[in-house]
C-alpha atoms as a PDB file:
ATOM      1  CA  UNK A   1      12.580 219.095 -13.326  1.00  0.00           C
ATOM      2  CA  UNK A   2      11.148 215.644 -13.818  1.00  0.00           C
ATOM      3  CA  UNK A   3       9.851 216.467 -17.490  1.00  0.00           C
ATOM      4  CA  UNK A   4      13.023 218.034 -18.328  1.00  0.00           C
ATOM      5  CA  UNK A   5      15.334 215.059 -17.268  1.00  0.00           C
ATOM      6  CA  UNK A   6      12.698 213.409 -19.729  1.00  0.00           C
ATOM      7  CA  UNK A   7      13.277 215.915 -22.584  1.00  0.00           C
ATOM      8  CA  UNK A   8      17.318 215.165 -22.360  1.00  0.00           C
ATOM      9  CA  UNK A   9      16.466 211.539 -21.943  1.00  0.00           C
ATOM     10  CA  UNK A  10      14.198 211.616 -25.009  1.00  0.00           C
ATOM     11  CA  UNK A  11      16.841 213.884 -27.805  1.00  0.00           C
ATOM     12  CA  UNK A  12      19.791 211.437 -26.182  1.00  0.00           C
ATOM     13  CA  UNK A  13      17.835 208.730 -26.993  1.00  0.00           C
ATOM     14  CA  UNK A  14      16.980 210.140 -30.814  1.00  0.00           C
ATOM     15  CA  UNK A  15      20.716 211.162 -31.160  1.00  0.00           C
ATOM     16  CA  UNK A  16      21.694 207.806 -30.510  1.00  0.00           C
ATOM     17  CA  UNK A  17      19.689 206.003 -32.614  1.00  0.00           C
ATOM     18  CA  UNK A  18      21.531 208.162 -35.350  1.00  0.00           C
ATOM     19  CA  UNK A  19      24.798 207.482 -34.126  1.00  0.00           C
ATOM     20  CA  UNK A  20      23.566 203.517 -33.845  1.00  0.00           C
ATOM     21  CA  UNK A  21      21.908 203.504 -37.014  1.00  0.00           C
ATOM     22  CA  UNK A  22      25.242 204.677 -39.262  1.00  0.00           C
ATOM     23  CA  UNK A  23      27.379 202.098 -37.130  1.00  0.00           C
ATOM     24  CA  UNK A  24      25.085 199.690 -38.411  1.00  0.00           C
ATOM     25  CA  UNK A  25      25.342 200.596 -42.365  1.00  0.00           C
ATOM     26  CA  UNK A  26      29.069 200.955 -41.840  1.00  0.00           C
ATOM     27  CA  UNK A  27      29.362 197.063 -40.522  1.00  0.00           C
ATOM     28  CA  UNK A  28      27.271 195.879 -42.963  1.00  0.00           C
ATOM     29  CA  UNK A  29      29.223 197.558 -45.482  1.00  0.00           C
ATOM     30  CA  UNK A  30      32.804 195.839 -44.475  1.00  0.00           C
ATOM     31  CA  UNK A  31      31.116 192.477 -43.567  1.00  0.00           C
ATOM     32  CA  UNK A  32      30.391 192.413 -47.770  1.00  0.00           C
ATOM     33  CA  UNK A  33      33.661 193.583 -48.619  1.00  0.00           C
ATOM     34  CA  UNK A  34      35.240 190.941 -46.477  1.00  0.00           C
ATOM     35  CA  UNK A  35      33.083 188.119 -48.141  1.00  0.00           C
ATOM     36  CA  UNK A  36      35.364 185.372 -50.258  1.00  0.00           C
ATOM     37  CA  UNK A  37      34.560 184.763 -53.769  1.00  0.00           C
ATOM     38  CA  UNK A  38      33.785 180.899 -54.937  1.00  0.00           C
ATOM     39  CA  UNK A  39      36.646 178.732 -55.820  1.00  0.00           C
ATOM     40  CA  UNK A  40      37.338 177.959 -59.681  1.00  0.00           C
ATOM     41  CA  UNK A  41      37.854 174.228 -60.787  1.00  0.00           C
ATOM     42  CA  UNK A  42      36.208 171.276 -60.908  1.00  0.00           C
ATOM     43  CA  UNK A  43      34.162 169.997 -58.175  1.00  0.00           C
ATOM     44  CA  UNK A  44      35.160 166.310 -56.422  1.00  0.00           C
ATOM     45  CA  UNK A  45      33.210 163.700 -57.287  1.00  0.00           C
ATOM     46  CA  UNK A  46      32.103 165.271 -60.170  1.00  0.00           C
ATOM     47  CA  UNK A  47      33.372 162.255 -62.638  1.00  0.00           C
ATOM     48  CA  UNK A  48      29.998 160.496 -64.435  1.00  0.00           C
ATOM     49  CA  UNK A  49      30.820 157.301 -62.703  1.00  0.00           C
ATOM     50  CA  UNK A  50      30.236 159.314 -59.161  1.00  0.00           C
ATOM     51  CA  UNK A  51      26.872 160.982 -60.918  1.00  0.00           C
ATOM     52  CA  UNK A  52      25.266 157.402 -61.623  1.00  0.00           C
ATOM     53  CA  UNK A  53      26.258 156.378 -58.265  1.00  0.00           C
ATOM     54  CA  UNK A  54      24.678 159.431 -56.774  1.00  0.00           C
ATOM     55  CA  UNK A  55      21.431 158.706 -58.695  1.00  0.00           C
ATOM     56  CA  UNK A  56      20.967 155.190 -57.651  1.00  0.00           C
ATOM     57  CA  UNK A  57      21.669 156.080 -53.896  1.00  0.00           C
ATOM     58  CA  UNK A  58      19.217 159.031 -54.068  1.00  0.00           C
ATOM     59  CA  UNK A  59      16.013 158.764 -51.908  1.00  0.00           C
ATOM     60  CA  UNK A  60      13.036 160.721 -52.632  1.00  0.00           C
ATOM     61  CA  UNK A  61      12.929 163.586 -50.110  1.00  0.00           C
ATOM     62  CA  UNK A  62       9.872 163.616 -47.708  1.00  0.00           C
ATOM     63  CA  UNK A  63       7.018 166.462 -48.324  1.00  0.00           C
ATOM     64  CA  UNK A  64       6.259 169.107 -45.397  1.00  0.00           C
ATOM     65  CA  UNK A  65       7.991 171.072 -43.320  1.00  0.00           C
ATOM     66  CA  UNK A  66      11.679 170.532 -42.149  1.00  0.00           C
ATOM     67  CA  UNK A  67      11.452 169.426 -38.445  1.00  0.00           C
ATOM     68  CA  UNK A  68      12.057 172.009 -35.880  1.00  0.00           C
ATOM     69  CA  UNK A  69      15.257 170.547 -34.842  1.00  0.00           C
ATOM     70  CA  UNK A  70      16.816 170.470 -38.354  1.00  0.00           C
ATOM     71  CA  UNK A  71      16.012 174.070 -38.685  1.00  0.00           C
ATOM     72  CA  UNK A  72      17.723 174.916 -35.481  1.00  0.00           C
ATOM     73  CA  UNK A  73      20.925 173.250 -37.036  1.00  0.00           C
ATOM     74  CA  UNK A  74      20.786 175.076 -39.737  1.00  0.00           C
ATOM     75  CA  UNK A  75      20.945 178.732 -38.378  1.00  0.00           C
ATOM     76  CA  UNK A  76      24.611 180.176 -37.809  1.00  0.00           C
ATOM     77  CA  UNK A  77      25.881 181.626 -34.995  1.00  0.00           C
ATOM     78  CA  UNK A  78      25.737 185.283 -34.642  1.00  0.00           C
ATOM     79  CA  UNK A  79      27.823 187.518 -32.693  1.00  0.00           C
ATOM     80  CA  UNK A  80      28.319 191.118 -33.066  1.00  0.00           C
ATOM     81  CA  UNK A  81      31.217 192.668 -31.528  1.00  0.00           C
ATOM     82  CA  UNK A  82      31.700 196.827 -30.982  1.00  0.00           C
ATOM     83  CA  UNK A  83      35.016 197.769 -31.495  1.00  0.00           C
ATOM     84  CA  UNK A  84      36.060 201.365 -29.753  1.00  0.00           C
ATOM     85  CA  UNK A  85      39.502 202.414 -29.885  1.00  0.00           C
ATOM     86  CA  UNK A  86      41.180 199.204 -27.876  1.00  0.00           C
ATOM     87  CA  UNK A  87      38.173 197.377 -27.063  1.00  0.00           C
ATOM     88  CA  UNK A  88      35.983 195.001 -28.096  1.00  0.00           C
ATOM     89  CA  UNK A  89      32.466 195.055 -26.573  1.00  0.00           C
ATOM     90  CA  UNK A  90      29.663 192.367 -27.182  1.00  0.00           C
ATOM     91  CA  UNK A  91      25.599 193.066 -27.331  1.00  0.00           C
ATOM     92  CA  UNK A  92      25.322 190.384 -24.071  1.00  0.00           C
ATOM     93  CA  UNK A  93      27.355 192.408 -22.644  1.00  0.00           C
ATOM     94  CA  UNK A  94      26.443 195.869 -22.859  1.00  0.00           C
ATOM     95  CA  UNK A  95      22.706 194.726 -22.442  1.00  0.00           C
ATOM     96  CA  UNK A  96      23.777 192.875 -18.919  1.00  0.00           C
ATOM     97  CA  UNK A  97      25.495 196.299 -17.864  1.00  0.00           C
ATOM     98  CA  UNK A  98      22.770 198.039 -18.820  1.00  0.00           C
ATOM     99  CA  UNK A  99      20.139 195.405 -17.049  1.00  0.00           C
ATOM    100  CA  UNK A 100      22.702 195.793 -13.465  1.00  0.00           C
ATOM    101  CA  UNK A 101      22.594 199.364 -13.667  1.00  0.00           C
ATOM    102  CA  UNK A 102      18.781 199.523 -13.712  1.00  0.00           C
ATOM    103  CA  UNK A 103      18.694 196.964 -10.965  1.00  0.00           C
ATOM    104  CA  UNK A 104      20.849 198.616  -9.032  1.00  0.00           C
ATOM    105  CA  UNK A 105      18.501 201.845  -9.217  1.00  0.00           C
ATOM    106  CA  UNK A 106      15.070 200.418  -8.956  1.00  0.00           C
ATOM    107  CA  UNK A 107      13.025 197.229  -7.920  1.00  0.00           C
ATOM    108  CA  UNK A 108      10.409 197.499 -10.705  1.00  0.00           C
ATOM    109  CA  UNK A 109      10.354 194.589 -12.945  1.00  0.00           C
ATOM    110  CA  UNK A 110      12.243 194.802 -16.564  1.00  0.00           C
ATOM    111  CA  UNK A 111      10.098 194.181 -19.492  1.00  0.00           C
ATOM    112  CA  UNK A 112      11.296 195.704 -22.021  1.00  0.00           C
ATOM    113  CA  UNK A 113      14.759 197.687 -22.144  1.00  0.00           C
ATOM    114  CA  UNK A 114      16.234 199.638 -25.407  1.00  0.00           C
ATOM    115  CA  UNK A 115      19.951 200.370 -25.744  1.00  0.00           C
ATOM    116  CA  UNK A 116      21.558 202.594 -27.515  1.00  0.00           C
ATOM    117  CA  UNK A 117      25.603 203.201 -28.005  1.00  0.00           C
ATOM    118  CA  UNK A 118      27.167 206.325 -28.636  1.00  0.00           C
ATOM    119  CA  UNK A 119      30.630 205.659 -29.262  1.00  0.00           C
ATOM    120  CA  UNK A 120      31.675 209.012 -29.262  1.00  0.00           C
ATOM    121  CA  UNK A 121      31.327 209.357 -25.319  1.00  0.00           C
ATOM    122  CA  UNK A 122      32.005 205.351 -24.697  1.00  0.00           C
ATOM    123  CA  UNK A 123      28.506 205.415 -23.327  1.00  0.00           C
ATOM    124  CA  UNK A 124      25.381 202.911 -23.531  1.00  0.00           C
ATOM    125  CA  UNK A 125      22.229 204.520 -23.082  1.00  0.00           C
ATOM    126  CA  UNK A 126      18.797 203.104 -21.900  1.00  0.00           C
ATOM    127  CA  UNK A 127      15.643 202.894 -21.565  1.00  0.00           C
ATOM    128  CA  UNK A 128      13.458 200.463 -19.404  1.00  0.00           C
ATOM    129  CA  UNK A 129       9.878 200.080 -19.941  1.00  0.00           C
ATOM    130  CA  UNK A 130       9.877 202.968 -22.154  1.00  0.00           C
ATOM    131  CA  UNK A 131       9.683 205.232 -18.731  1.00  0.00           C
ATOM    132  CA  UNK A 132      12.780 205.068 -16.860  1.00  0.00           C
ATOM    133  CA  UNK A 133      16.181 206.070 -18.428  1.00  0.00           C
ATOM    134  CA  UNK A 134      19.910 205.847 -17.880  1.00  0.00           C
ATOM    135  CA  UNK A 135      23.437 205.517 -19.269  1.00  0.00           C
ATOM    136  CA  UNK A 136      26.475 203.330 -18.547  1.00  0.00           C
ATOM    137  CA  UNK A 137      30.008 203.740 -19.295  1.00  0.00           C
ATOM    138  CA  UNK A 138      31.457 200.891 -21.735  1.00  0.00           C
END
């Protein structure tokens, strides 16, 4: 009975990934439609007297790598947000169900867990240390 559970487990987890997989394109497809084009026109500051100024306040920029911190600045926040039917669902979140399901169910320690969604059924599916498997309702 054990191997069977398994098998489910196992063609849930493929069919998901499908499902998952053409969410994905589909996002990435409206997050480049929604993208503005550049604005037209002149630039401020872009007057010779503001050029020369520029020049003379330039300092040469430092060789090497950027420091750690400056790179951290740099990177954008990134949140993606599942939207099915009326609601709006976050990764944290669906992860941190996912994590307090499992933990409800065993006492092993978590080392590795795999989601997948499958909006059709409003279900997150899982897998925890690529043994143990389960499902949570969104």
């Amino acid at each position: 009975m054990a191997s069977t559970k398994g098998k489910k487990a196992t063609e849930a987890v493929e069919e998901v990934k499908a499902v998952v997989s053409e969410e994905v394109e589909e996002v990435k497809e409206s997050v480049e439609e929604v993208k503005t084009p550049a604005k037209r026109g002149r630039k401020p500051g872009s007057s010779k007297a503001a050029k020369k100024a520029a020049e003379e306040e330039k300092v040469p920029a430092k060789r090497g790598r950027k420091p750690v911190a400056e790179k951290a600045a740099e990177e954008a926040n990134e949140h993606v947000i599942l939207q099915l039917g009326y609601a709006e669902y976050t990764l944290e979140d669906i992860i941190n169900k996912c994590k307090a399901d499992y933990a409800e169910d065993s006492s092993a320690k978590l080392s590795s867990i795999d989601v997948y969604v499958k909006p059709q059924d409003h279900k997150a599916y899982y897998v925890v240390n690529d043994k143990n498997a389960g499902s949570v309702d969104l």
